[in-house]
Every structure is written in structure tokens, then in C-alpha cells.
C-alpha atoms as a PDB file:
ATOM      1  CA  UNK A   1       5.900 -20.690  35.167  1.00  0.00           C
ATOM      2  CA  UNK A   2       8.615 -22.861  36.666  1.00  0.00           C
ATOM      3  CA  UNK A   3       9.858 -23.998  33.509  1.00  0.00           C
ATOM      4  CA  UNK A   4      10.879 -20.140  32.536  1.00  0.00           C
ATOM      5  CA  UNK A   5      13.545 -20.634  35.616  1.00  0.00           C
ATOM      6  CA  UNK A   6      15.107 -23.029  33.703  1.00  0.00           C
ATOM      7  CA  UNK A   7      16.351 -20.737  31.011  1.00  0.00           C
ATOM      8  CA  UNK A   8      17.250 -18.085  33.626  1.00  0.00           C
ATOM      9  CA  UNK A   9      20.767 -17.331  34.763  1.00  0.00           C
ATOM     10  CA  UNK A  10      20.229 -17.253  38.550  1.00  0.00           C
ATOM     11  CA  UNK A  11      20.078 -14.165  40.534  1.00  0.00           C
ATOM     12  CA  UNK A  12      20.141 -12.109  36.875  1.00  0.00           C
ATOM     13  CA  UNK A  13      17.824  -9.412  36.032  1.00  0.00           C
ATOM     14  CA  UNK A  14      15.419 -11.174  34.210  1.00  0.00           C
ATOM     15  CA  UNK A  15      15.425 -13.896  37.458  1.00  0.00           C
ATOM     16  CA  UNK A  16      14.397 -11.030  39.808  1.00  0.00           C
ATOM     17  CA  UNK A  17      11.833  -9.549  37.583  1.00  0.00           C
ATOM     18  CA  UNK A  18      10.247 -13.177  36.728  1.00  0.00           C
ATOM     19  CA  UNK A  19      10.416 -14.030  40.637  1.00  0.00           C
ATOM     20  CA  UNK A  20       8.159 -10.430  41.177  1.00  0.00           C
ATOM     21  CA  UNK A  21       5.606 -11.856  38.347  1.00  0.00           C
ATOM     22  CA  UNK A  22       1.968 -13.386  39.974  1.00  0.00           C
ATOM     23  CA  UNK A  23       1.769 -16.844  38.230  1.00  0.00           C
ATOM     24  CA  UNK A  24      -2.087 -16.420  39.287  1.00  0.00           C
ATOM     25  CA  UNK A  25      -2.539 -13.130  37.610  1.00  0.00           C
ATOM     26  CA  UNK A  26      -1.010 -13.716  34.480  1.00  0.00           C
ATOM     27  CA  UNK A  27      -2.151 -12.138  31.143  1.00  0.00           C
ATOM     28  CA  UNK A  28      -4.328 -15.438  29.459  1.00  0.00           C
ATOM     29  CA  UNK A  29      -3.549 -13.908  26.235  1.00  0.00           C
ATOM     30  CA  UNK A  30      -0.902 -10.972  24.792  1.00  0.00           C
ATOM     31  CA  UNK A  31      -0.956  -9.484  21.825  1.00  0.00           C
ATOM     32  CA  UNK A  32       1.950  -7.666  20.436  1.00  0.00           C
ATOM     33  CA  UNK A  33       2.040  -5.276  16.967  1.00  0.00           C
ATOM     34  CA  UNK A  34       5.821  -5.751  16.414  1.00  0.00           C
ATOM     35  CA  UNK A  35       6.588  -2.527  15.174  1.00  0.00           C
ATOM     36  CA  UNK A  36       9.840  -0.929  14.479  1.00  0.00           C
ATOM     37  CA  UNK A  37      11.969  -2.946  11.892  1.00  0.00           C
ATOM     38  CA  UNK A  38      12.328   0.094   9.132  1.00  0.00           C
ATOM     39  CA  UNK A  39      13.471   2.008  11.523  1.00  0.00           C
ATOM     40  CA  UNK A  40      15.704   0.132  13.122  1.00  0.00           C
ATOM     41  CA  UNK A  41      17.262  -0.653   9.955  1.00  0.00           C
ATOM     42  CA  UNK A  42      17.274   2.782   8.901  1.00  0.00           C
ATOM     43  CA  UNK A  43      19.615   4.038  12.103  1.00  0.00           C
ATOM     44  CA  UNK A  44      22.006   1.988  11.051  1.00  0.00           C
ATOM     45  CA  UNK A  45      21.848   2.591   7.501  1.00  0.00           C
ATOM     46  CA  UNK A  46      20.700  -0.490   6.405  1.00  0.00           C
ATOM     47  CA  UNK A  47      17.971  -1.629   4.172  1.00  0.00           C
ATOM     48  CA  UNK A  48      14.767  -2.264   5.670  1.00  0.00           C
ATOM     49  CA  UNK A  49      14.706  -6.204   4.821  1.00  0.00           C
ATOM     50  CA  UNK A  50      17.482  -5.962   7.301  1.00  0.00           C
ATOM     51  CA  UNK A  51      14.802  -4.553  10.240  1.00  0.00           C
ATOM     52  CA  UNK A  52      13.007  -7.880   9.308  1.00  0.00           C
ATOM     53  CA  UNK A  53      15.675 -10.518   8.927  1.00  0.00           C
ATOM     54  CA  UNK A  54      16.492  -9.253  12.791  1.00  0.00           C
ATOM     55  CA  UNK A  55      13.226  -9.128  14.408  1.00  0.00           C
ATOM     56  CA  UNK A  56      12.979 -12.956  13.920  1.00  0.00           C
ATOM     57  CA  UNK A  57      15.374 -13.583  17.239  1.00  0.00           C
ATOM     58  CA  UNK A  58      12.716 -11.409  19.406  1.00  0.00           C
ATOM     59  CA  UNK A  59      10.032 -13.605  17.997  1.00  0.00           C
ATOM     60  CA  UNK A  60      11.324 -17.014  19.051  1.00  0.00           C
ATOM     61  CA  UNK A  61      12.841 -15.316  22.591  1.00  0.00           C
ATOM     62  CA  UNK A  62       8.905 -13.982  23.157  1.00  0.00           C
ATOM     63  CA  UNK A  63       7.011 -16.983  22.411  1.00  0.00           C
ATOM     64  CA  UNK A  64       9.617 -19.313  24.361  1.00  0.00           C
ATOM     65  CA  UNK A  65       9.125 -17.012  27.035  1.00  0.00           C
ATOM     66  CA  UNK A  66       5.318 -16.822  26.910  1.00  0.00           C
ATOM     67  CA  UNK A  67       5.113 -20.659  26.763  1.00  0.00           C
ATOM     68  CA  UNK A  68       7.505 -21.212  29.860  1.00  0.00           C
ATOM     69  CA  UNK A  69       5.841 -18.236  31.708  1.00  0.00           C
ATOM     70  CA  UNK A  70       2.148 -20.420  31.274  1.00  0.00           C
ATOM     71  CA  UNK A  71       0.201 -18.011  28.973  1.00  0.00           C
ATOM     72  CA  UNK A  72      -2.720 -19.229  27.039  1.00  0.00           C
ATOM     73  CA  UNK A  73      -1.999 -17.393  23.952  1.00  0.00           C
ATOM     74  CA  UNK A  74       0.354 -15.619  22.231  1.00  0.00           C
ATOM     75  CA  UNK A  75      -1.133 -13.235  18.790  1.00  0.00           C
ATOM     76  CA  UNK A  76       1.564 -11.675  16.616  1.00  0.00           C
ATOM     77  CA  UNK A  77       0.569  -9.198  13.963  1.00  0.00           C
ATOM     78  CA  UNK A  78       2.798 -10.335  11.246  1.00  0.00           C
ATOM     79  CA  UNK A  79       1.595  -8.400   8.086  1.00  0.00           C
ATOM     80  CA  UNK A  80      -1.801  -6.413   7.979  1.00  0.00           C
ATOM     81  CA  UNK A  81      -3.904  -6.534   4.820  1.00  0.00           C
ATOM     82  CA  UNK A  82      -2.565  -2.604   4.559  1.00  0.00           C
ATOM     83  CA  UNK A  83       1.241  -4.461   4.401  1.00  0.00           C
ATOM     84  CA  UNK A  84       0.394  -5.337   0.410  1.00  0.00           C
ATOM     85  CA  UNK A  85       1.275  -1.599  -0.675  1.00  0.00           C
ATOM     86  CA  UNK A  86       4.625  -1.613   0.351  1.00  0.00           C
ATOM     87  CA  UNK A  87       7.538  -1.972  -2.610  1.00  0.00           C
ATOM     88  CA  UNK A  88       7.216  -5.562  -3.895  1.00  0.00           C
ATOM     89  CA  UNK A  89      10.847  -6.397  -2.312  1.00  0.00           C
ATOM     90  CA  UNK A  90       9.814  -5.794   0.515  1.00  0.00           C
ATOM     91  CA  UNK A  91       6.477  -7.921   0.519  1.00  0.00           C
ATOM     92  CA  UNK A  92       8.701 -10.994  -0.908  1.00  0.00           C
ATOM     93  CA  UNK A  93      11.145 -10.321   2.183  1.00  0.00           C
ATOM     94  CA  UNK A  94       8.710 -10.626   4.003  1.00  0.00           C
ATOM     95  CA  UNK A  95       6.913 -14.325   2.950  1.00  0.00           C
ATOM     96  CA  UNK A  96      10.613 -15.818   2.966  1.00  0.00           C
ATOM     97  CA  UNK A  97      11.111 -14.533   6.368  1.00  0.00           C
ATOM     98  CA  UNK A  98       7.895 -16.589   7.193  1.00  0.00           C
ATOM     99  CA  UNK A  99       8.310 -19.751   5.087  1.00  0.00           C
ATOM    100  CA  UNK A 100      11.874 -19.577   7.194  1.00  0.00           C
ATOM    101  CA  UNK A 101      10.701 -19.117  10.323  1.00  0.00           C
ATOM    102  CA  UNK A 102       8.019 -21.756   9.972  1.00  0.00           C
ATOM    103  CA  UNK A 103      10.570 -24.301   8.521  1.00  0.00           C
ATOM    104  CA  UNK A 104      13.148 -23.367  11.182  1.00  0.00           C
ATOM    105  CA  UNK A 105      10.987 -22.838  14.339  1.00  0.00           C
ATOM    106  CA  UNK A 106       8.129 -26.207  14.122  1.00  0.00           C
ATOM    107  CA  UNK A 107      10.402 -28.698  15.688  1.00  0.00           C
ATOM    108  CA  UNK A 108      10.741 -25.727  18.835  1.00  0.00           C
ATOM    109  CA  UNK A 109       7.023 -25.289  18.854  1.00  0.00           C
ATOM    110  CA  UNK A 110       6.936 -29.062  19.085  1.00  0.00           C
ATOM    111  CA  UNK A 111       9.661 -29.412  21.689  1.00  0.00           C
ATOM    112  CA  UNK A 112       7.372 -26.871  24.058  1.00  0.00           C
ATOM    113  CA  UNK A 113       4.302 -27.987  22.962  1.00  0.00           C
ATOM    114  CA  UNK A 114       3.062 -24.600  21.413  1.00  0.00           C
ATOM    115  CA  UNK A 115       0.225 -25.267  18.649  1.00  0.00           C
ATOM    116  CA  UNK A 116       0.208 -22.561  15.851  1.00  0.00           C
ATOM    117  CA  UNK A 117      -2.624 -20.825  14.395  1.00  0.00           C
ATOM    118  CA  UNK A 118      -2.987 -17.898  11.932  1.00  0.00           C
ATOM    119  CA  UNK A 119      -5.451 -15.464  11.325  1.00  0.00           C
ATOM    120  CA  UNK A 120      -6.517 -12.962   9.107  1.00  0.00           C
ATOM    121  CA  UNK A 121      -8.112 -13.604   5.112  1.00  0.00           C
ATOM    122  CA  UNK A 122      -5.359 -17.050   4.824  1.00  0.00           C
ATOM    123  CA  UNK A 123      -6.827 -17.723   1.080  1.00  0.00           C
ATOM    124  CA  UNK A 124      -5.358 -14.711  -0.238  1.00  0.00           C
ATOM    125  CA  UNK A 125      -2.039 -15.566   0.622  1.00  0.00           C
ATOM    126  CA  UNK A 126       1.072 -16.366  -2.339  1.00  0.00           C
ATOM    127  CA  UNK A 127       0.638 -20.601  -2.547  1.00  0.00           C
ATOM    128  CA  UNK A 128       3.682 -21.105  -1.011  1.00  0.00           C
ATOM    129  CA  UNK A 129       2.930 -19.444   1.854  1.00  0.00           C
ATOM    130  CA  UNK A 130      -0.255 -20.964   2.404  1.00  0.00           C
ATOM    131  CA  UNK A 131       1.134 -24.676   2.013  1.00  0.00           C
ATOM    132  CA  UNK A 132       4.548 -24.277   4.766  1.00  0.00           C
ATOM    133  CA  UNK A 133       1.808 -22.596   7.250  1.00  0.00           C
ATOM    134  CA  UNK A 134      -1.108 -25.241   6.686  1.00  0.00           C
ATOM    135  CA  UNK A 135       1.777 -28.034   7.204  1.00  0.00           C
ATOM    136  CA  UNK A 136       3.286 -26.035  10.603  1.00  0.00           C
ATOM    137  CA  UNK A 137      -0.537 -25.779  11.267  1.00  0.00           C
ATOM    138  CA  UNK A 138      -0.585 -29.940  11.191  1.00  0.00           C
ATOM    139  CA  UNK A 139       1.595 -30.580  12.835  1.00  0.00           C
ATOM    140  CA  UNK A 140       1.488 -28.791  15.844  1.00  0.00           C
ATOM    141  CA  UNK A 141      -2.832 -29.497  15.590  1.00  0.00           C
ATOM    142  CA  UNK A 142      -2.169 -31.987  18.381  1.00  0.00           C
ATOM    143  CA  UNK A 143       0.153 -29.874  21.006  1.00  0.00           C
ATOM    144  CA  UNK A 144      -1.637 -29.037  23.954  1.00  0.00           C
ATOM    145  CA  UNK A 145       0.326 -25.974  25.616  1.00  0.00           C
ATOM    146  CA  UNK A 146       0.254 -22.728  24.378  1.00  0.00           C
ATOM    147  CA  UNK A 147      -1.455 -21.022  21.315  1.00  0.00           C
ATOM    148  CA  UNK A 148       0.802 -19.283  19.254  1.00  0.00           C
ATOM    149  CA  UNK A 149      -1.559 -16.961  16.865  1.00  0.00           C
ATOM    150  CA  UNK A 150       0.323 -15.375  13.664  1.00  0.00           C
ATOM    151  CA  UNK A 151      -2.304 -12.710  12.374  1.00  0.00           C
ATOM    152  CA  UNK A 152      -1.357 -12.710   8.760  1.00  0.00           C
ATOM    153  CA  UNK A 153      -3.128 -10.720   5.914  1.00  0.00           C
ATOM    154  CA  UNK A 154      -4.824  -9.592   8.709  1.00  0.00           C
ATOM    155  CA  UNK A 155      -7.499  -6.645   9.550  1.00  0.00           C
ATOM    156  CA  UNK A 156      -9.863  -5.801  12.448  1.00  0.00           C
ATOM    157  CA  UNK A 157     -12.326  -4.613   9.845  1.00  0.00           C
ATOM    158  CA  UNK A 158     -11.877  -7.114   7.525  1.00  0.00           C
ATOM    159  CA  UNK A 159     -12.214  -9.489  10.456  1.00  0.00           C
ATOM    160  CA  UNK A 160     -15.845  -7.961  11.254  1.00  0.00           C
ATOM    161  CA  UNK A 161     -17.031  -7.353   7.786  1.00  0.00           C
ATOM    162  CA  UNK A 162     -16.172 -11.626   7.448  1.00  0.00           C
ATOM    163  CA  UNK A 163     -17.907 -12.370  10.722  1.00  0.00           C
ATOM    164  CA  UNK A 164     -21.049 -10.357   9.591  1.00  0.00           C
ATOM    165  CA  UNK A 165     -21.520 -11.774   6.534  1.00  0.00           C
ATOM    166  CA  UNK A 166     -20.749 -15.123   7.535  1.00  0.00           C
ATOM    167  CA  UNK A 167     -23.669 -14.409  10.067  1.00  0.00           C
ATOM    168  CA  UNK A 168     -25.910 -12.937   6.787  1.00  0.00           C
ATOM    169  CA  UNK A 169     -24.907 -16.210   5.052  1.00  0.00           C
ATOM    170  CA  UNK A 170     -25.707 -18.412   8.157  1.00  0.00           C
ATOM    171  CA  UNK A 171     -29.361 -16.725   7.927  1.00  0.00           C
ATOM    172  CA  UNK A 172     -30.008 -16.671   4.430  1.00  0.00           C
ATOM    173  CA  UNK A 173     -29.400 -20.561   4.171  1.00  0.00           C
ATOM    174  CA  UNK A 174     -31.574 -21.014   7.326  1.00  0.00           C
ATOM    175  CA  UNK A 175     -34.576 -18.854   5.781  1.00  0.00           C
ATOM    176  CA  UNK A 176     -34.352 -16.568   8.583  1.00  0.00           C
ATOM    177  CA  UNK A 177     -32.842 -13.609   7.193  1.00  0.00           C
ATOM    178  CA  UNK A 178     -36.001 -11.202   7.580  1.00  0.00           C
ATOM    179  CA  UNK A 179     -35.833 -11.922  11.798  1.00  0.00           C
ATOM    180  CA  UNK A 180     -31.895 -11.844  11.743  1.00  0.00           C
ATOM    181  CA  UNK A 181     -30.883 -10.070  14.838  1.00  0.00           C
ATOM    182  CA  UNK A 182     -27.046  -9.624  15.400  1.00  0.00           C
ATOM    183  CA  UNK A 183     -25.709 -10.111  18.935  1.00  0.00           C
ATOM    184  CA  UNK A 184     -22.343  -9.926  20.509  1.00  0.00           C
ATOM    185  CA  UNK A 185     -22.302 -13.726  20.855  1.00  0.00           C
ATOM    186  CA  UNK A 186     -23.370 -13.980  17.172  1.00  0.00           C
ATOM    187  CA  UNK A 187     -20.594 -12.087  16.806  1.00  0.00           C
ATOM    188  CA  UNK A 188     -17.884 -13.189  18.887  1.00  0.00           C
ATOM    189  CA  UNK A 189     -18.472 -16.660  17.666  1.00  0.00           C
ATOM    190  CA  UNK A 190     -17.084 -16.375  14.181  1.00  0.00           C
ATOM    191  CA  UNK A 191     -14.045 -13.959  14.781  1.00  0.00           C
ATOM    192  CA  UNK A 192     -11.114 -15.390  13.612  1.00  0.00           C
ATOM    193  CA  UNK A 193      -9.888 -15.783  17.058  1.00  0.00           C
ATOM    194  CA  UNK A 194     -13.379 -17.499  18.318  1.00  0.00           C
ATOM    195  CA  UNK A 195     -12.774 -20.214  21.248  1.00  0.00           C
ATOM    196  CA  UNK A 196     -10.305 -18.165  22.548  1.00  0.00           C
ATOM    197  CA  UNK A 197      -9.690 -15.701  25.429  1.00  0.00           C
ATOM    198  CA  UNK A 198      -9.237 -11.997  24.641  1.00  0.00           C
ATOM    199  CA  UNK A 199      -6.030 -10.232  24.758  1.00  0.00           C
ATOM    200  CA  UNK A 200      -5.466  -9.161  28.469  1.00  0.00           C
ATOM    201  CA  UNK A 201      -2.453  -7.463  27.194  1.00  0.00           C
ATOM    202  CA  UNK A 202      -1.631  -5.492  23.973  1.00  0.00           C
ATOM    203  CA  UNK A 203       2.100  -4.220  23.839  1.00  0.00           C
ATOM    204  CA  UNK A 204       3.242  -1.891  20.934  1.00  0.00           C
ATOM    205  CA  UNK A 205       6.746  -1.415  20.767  1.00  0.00           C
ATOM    206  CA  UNK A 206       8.083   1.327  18.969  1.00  0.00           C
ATOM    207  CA  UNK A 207       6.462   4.153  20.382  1.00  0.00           C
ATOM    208  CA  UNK A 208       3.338   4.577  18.359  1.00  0.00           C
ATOM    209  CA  UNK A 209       0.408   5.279  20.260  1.00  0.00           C
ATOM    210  CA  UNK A 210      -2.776   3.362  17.968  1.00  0.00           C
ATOM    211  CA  UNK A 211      -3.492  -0.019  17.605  1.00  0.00           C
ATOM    212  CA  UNK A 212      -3.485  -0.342  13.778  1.00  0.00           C
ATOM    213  CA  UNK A 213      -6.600  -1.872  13.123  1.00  0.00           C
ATOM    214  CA  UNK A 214      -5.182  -5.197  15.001  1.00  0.00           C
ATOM    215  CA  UNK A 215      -7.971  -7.247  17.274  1.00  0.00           C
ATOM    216  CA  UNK A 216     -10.165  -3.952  17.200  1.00  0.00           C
ATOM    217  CA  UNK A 217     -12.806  -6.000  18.995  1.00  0.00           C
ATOM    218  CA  UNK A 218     -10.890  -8.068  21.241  1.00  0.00           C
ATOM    219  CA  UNK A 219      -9.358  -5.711  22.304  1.00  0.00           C
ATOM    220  CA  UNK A 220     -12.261  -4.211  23.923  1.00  0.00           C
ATOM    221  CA  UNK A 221     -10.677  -4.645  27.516  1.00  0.00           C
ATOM    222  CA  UNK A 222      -7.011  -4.725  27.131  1.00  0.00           C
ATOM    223  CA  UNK A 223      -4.730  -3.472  28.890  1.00  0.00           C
ATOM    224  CA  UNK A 224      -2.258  -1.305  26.451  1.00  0.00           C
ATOM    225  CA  UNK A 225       1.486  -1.029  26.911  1.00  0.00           C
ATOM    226  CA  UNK A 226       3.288   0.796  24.521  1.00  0.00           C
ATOM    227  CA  UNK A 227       7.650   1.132  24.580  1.00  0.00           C
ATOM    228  CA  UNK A 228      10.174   2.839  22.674  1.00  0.00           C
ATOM    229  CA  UNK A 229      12.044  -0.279  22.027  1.00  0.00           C
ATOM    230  CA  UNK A 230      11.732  -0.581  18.592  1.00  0.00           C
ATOM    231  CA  UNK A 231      10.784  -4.448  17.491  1.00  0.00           C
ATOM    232  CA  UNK A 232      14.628  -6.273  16.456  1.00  0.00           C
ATOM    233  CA  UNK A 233      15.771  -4.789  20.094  1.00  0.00           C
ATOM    234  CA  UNK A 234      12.528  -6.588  22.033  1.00  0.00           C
ATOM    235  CA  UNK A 235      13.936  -9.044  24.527  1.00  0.00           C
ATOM    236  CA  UNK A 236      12.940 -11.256  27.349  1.00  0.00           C
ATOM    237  CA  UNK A 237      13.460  -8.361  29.874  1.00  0.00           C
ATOM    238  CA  UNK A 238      11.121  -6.258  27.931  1.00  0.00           C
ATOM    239  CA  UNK A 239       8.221  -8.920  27.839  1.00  0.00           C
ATOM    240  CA  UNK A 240       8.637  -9.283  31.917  1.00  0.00           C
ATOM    241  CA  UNK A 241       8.271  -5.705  32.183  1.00  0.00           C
ATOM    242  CA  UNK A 242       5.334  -4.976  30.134  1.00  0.00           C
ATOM    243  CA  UNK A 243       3.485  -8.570  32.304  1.00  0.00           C
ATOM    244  CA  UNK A 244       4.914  -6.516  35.329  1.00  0.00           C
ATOM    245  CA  UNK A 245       3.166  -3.341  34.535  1.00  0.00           C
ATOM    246  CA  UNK A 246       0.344  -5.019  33.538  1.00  0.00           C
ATOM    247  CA  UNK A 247       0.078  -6.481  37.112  1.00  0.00           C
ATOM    248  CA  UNK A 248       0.253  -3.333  38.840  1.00  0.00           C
ATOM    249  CA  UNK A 249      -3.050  -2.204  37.202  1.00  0.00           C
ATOM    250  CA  UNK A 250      -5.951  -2.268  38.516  1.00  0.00           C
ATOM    251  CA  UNK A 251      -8.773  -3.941  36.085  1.00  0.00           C
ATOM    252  CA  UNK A 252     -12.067  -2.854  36.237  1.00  0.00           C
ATOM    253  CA  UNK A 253     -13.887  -3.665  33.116  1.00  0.00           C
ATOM    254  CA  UNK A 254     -16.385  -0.631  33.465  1.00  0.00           C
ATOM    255  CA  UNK A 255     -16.874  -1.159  37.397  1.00  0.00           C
ATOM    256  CA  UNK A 256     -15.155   0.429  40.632  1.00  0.00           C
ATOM    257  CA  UNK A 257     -11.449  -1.820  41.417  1.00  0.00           C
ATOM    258  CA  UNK A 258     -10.549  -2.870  44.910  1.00  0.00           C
ATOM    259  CA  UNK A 259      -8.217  -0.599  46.173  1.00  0.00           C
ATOM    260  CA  UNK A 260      -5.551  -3.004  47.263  1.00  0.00           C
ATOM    261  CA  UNK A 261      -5.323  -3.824  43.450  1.00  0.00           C
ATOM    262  CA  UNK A 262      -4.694  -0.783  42.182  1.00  0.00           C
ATOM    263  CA  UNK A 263      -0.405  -1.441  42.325  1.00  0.00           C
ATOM    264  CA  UNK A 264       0.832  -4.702  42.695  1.00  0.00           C
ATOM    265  CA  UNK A 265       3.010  -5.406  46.133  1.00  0.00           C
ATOM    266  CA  UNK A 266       5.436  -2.972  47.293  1.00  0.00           C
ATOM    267  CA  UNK A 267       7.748  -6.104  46.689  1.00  0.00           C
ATOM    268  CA  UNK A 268       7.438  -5.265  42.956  1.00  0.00           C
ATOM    269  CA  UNK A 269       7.905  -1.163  43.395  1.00  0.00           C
ATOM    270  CA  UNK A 270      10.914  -2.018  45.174  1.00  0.00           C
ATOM    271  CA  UNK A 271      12.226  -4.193  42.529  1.00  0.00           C
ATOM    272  CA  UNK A 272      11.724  -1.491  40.046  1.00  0.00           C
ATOM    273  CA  UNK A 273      13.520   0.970  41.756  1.00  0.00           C
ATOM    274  CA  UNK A 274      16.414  -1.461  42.542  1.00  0.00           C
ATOM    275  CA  UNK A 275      16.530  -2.079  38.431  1.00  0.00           C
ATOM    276  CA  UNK A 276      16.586   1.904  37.891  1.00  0.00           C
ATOM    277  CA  UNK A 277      13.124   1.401  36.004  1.00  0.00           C
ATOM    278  CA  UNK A 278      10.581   2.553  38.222  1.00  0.00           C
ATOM    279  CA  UNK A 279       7.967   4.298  36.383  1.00  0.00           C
END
């Protein structure tokens, strides 16, 4: 977490809030559905490529941010499987915007030692694609810091229907399809996302209150933080509050919580109402 200080101006907002943050109760992975672009663009009376073209800066500022803070992983729902009936245009946008970001952002991924991943059904994907995110892929393969997860022609459902019959397959090869007997484990161990920790924390922005199909069972246990701020307007102090909030929460997974953490410190209440943000 030290290394996000470094990028701080001192004694600035975002210094106070990231001096408040636990670095031993940080989220091991976030997962964010950056929503918001088309509207954004559409206040301002712009096209909605424009919404895209500016929600790359928030993209770079939160995964620069995650990295420095020390969080395992970092998913990004970049375009859903559902994405493929919007106008043509639109989708095209869209797979420049990634071919540039991937071109743009690998020697940055390198320089903090982030190693991408993508998930979601990758063959389906325009050639193009496929070929500047396998060679991103590469070379990052050996970086050892952070996992940066794009979730690309991606689907919860889809996700489970491919685990299940990857399962089916498993057994049919095996000759043990009659006893097949599906577990969680069985399960969890051919998700897309399979070696790595569940979200701890899903943040919407935008204001929509549903989870769009994104890490439906991952998410099993997240904690959910939703704001208004629409996606091209996410910045650094947005991503502190949301880790903030999430500390102040009181995790139980099913069970009874302790009491004592139910809020975090009345250090970080304080700092809230000193900001004007208390909620």
C-alpha cells in the first residue's frame, strides 16, 4: 500500500482517505460493472462512442490504484455477451477502444507488474481482438503483482452452462458419466476465474441496482457498493471510498459478526464527516 503514497499529493483528500484505509483488511479482489458511458455522453449531447473513448482514463487511474493499494485482483466487465445487440458502430467502437487500450496500457501493466487476464467465451471474439489480447496476455504471463481480469464477451450464465458441460465432458471421457455427481468444488474449479479469490467487493457505478449477470457465482459473498457517479467521472477518490465503506461492514458470511466490526474506527467516521461525505 505504500507505493499508492507515492502518487499522492500530501495532505490531499485522497492522502487522508488512503491513510484511514486497513492495509490488513483490504478487498483481495474488486469487481467493478463500469456502467454509465451512454449516459454520460448523452448529458452533454454527445454521441455515445464519446461515453467510451472517456471512460478509458478511469480505467488506467483504477487499476494503478488497485495495484499500488496491494489488491490481488482487479475484474472489469468490459462487454457482456448481451453487448453484441447494440448498433454495429457502436460494437466496432468498442473493440478499437480495446485493441487501444491494450496497445497503449502493456508497457504500464509491465512497469507495475500487473499480469492481464480475460474472461468470458474469448473464441468468439473479431480476430483482431483476440490476437492484441493473447499478445498483452504474453507478455505480462510472467508479472507477479496484481491480476488485472478484463471479462470480455462475458456472461455469468454462459460462464456456468461452460463449467457444467466441461464437467459432463470431463465424465463422459472418463466413463463415469452414469455416477457423475456435481459439487461446488467441481464447480468452482472450471469457472473462468478458477485459482482465484472471489470478489470481496462489487462496485456499480451509475446507480443501477442489479448485477447484470456479471460473476453471478462469485459473487456469492460480496460486498455490493453501488454510486451515482456514472463510469467516465470514476476517479481515485471514488475507488477509496467504496474500499472505505467496504471496511466499515461487518462480514459475516451466513454467521453472527463481532460487534466491534460492525463500523470501522471512529478515526474513519470522523474522516467522513470532515470530507462532508458521511453516510
Amino acid at each position: 500500500m505504500t507505493g499508492l503514497f507515492e502518487v499522492l499529493e500530501p495532505e490531499g483528500k485522497d492522502w487522508a482517505l488512503a491513510e484511514a484505509i486497513d492495509p490488513a483488511r483490504l478487498p483481495a479482489h474488486v469487481a467493478i460493472i463500469m456502467d454509465g458511458n451512454g449516459r454520460w455522453a448523452g448529458r452533454r449531447g454527445l454521441p455515445r462512442v464519446a461515453g467510451h473513448k472517456a471512460g478509458i482514463e478511469p480505467v488506467r487511474i483504477v487499476v494503478e490504484t488497485c495495484a499500488r493499494l496491494g489488491v490481488q485482483a482487479l475484474t472489469l466487465y468490459a462487454f457482456s455477451t448481451e453487448n453484441w445487440k447494440r448498433p454495429r458502430t457502436e460494437i466496432d467502437t468498442l473493440w478499437r477502444l480495446l485493441r487501444i487500450y491494450l496497445r497503449r496500457e502493456t508497457a504500464e501493466l509491465m512497469g507495475n507488474d500487473i499480469r492481464l487476464g480475460a474472461v468470458g467465451r474469448l473464441d468468439e471474439l473479431p480476430s483482431r481482438v483476440r490476437q492484441e489480447l493473447d499478445l498483452a496476455i504474453e507478455t505480462t504471463a510472467g508479472n507477479r503483482g496484481m491480476r488485472l481480469n478484463l471479462a470480455i464477451n462475458y456472461s455469468g450464465r454462459t460462464e456456468l452452462v461452460d463449467a457444467m458441460n466441461a464437467i459432463i465432458d470431463e465424465a463422459r471421457l472418463a466413463g463415469t458419466l452414469p455416477e457423475l455427481r456435481a459439487s461446488e468444488e467441481m464447480i468452482a474449479s472450471r469457472l473462468y476465474t478458477a485459482g482465484l479469490p472471489d470478489p470481496d467487493l462489487l462496485i456499480r457505478t451509475s446507480g443501477e441496482m442489479r448485477v447484470s449477470n456479471f460473476l453471478l457465482w462469485q459473487i456469492a459473498y460480496a460486498e455490493l457498493y453501488v454510486t451515482e457517479t456514472l463510469w467516465p467521472d470514476f476517479r481515485r477518490t471514488d475507488l477509496l471510498h467504496a474500499i472505505l465503506e467496504y471496511q466499515r461492514r461487518d462480514r459475516r458470511f451466513g454467521g453472527l459478526g463481532h460487534e466491534s466490526r460492525r463500523y470501522a474506527s471512529g478515526r474513519v467516521s470522523r474522516l467522513f464527516e470532515a470530507l462532508g461525505t458521511a453516510r
